[in-house]
Protein backbone atom coordinates (compact mmCIF):
# COMPACT_ATOMS: atom_id res chain seq x y z
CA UNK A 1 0.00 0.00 0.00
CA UNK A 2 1.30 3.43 -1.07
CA UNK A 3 0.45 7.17 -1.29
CA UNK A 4 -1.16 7.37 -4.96
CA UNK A 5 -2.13 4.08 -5.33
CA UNK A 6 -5.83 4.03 -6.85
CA UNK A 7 -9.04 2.12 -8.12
CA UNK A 8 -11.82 3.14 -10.05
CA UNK A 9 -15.25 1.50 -10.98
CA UNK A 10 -17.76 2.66 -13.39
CA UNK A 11 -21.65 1.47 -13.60
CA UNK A 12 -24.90 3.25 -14.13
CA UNK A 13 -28.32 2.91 -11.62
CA UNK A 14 -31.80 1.92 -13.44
CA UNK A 15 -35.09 3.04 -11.82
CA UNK A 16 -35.36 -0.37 -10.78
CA UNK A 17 -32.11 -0.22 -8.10
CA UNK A 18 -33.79 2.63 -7.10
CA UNK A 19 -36.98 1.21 -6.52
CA UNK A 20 -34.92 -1.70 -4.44
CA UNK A 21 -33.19 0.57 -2.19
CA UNK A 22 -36.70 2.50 -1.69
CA UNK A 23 -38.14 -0.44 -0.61
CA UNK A 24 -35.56 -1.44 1.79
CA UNK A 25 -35.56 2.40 3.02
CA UNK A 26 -39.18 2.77 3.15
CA UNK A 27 -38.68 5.80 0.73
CA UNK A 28 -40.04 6.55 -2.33
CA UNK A 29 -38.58 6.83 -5.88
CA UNK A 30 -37.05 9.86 -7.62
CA UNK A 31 -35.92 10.94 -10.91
CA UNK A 32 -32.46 11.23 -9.78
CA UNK A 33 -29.72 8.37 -7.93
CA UNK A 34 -30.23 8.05 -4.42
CA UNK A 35 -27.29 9.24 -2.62
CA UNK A 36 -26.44 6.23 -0.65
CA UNK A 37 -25.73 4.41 -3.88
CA UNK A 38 -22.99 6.58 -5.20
CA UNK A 39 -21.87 6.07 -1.68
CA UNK A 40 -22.22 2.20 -2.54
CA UNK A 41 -19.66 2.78 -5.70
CA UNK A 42 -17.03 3.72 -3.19
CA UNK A 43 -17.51 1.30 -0.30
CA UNK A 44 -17.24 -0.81 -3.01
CA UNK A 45 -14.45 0.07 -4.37
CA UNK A 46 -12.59 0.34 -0.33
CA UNK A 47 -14.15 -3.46 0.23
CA UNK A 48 -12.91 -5.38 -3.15
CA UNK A 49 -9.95 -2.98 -4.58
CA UNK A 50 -8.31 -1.18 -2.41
CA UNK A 51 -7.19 -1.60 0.25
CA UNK A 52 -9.60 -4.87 0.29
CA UNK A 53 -11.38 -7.59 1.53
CA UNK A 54 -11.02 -7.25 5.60
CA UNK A 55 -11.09 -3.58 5.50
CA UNK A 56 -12.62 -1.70 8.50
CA UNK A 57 -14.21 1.85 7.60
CA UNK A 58 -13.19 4.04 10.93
CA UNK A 59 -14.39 7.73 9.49
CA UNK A 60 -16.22 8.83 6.35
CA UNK A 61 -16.94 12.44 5.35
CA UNK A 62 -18.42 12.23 1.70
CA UNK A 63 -20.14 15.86 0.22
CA UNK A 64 -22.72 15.08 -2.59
CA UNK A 65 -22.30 17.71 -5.13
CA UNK A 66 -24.56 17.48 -7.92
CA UNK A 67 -28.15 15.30 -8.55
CA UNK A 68 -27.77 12.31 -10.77
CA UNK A 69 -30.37 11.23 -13.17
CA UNK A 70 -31.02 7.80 -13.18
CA UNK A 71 -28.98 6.28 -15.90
CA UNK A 72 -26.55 8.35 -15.81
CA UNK A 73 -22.80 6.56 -16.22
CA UNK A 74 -20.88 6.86 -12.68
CA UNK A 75 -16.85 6.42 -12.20
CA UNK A 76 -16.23 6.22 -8.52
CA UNK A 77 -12.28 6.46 -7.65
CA UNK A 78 -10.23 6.14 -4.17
CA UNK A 79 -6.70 6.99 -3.98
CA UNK A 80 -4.22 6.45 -1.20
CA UNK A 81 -3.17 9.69 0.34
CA UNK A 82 -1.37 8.84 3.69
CA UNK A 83 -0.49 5.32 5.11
CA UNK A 84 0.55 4.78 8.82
CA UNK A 85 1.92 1.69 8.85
CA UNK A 86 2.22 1.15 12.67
CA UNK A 87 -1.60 1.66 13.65
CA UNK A 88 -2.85 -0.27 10.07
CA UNK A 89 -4.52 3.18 8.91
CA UNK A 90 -5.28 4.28 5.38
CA UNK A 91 -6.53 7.60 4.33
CA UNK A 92 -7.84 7.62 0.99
CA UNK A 93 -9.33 10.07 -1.09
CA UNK A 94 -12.83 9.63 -3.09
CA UNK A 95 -14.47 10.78 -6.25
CA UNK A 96 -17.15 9.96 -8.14
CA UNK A 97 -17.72 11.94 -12.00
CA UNK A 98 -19.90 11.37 -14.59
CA UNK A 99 -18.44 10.44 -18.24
CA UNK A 100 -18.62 14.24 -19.11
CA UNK A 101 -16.47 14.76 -16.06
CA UNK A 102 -18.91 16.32 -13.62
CA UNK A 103 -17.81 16.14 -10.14
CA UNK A 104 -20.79 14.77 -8.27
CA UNK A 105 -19.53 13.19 -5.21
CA UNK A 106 -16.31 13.65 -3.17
CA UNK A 107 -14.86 13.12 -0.01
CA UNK A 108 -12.19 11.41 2.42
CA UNK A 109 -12.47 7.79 4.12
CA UNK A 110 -10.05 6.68 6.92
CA UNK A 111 -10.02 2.67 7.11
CA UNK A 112 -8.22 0.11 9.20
CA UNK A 113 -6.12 -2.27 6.60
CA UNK A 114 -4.30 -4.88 8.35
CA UNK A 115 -1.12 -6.58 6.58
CA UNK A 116 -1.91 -3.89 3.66
């Protein structure tokens, strides 16, 4: 594990994961992606990529930028930006654009990554 190291994932949401998460929520559907799955793409991402399976989420401060309309093509990212080896902490920094490049989602996520 080192500072700059990255991984990215890119998928869309129908009306229908929408309609699942609304259920489970007891919400109702909108026009636009529920917040809590662009905040999927990166847990995601900090679970299977990087740093990985076993990874503890300690602190997560994520700012939602822009609406998403269902459909709309999503590229989350994390990148490593510290490492402290001796207490198994990663900080890591998150994005999420659409293809045109729009910023929509960003924040920072300190994990626990033991034998990273």
């Amino acid at each position: 594990m080192e500072i700059g190291a990255s991984a990215q994932l890119t998928r869309s949401f129908t009306r229908e994961d929408a309609a699942d998460l609304a259920r489970l929520a007891g919400t109702v559907v909108r026009d636009n992606v529920p917040e809590p799955l662009i905040g999927g793409l990166i847990a995601c991402l900090l679970g299977t990529k990087l740093p990985g399976h076993g990874t503890n989420w300690l602190k997560q401060d994520l700012q939602f930028l822009e609406a998403v309309p269902l459909g709309t093509e999503l590229t989350a990212r994390v990148e490593v930006t510290r490492v402290r080896p001796e207490k198994d902490l990663v900080d890591l920094w998150a994005s999420v654009r659409t293809a045109d490049g729009t910023l929509v989602c960003e924040g920072r996520t300190l994990v626990r990554a033991r034998g990273r």
